[in-house]
Protein backbone atom coordinates (compact mmCIF):
# COMPACT_ATOMS: atom_id res chain seq x y z
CA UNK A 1 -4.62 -21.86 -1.60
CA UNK A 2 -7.38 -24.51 -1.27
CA UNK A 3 -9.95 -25.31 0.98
CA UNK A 4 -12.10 -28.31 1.65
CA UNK A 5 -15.29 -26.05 2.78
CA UNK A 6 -14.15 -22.24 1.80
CA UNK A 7 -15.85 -20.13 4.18
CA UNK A 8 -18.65 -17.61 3.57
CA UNK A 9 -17.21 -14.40 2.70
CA UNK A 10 -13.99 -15.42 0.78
CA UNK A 11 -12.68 -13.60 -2.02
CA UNK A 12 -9.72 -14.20 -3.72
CA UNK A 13 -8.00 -11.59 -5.87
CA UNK A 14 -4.69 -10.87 -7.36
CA UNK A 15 -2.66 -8.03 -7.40
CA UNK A 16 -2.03 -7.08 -11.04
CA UNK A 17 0.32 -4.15 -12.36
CA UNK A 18 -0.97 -1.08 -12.47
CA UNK A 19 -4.27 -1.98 -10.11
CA UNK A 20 -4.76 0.71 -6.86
CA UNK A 21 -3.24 -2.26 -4.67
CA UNK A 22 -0.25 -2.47 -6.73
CA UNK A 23 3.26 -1.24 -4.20
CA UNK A 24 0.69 -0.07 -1.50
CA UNK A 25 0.29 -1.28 1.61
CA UNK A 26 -2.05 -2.27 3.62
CA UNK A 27 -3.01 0.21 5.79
CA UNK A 28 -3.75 2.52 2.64
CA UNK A 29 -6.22 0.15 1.20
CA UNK A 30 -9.89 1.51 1.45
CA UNK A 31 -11.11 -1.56 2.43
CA UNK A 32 -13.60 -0.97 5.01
CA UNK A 33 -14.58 -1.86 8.32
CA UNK A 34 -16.70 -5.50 6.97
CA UNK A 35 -13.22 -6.31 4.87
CA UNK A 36 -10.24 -7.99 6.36
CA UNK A 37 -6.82 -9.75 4.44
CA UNK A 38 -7.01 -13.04 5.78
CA UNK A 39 -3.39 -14.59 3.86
CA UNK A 40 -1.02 -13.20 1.47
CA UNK A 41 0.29 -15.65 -0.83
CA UNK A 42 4.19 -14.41 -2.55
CA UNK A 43 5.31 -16.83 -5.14
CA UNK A 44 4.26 -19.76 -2.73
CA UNK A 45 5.11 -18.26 0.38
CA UNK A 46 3.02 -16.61 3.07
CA UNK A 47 3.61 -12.82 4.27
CA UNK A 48 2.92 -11.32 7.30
CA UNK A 49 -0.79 -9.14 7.01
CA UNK A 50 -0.01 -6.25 8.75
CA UNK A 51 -0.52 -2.84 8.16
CA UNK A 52 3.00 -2.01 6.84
CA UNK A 53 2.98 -4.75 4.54
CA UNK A 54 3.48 -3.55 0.87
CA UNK A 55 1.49 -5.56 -2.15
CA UNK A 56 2.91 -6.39 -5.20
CA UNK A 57 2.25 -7.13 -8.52
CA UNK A 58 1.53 -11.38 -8.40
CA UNK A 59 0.60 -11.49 -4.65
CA UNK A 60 -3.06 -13.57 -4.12
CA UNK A 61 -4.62 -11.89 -1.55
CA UNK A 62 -7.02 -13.78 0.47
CA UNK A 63 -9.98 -11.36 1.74
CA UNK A 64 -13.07 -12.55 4.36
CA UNK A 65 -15.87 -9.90 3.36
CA UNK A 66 -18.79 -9.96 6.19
CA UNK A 67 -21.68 -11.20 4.62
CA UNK A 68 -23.92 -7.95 7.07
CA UNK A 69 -21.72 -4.98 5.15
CA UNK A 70 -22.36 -4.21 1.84
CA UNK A 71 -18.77 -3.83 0.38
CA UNK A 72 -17.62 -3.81 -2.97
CA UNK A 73 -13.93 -4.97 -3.29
């Protein structure tokens, strides 16, 4: 995914085998109050963010971190 002017906060990561993220879902991520999934990104398509979705291995996850919490991701 590309953006003209990415906003402050984004971090882009993807899910590799054998990572904590790896066939979880959402809802079990220790993310943290400041961190939010902004897109999922499957093989080209977008999935629904929601806390039953389930990660795997390939997905680009699209996070917005607020720039006031100091969070590690």
């Amino acid at each position: 995914m590309r953006f003209q002017h990415e906003p402050a906060g984004l971090c882009r990561h993807v899910v590799v085998a054998g990572s904590p993220a790896e066939n979880s879902t959402i809802a079990d991520l220790a993310l943290g109050e400041g961190t939010w999934i902004s897109m999922i990104n499957r093989s080209g398509a977008l999935v629904a963010v929601r806390g039953d979705t389930t990660l795997r291995t390939g997905d680009e996850v699209l996070l917005l971190l607020d720039p006031h919490t100091d969070t590690d991701v």
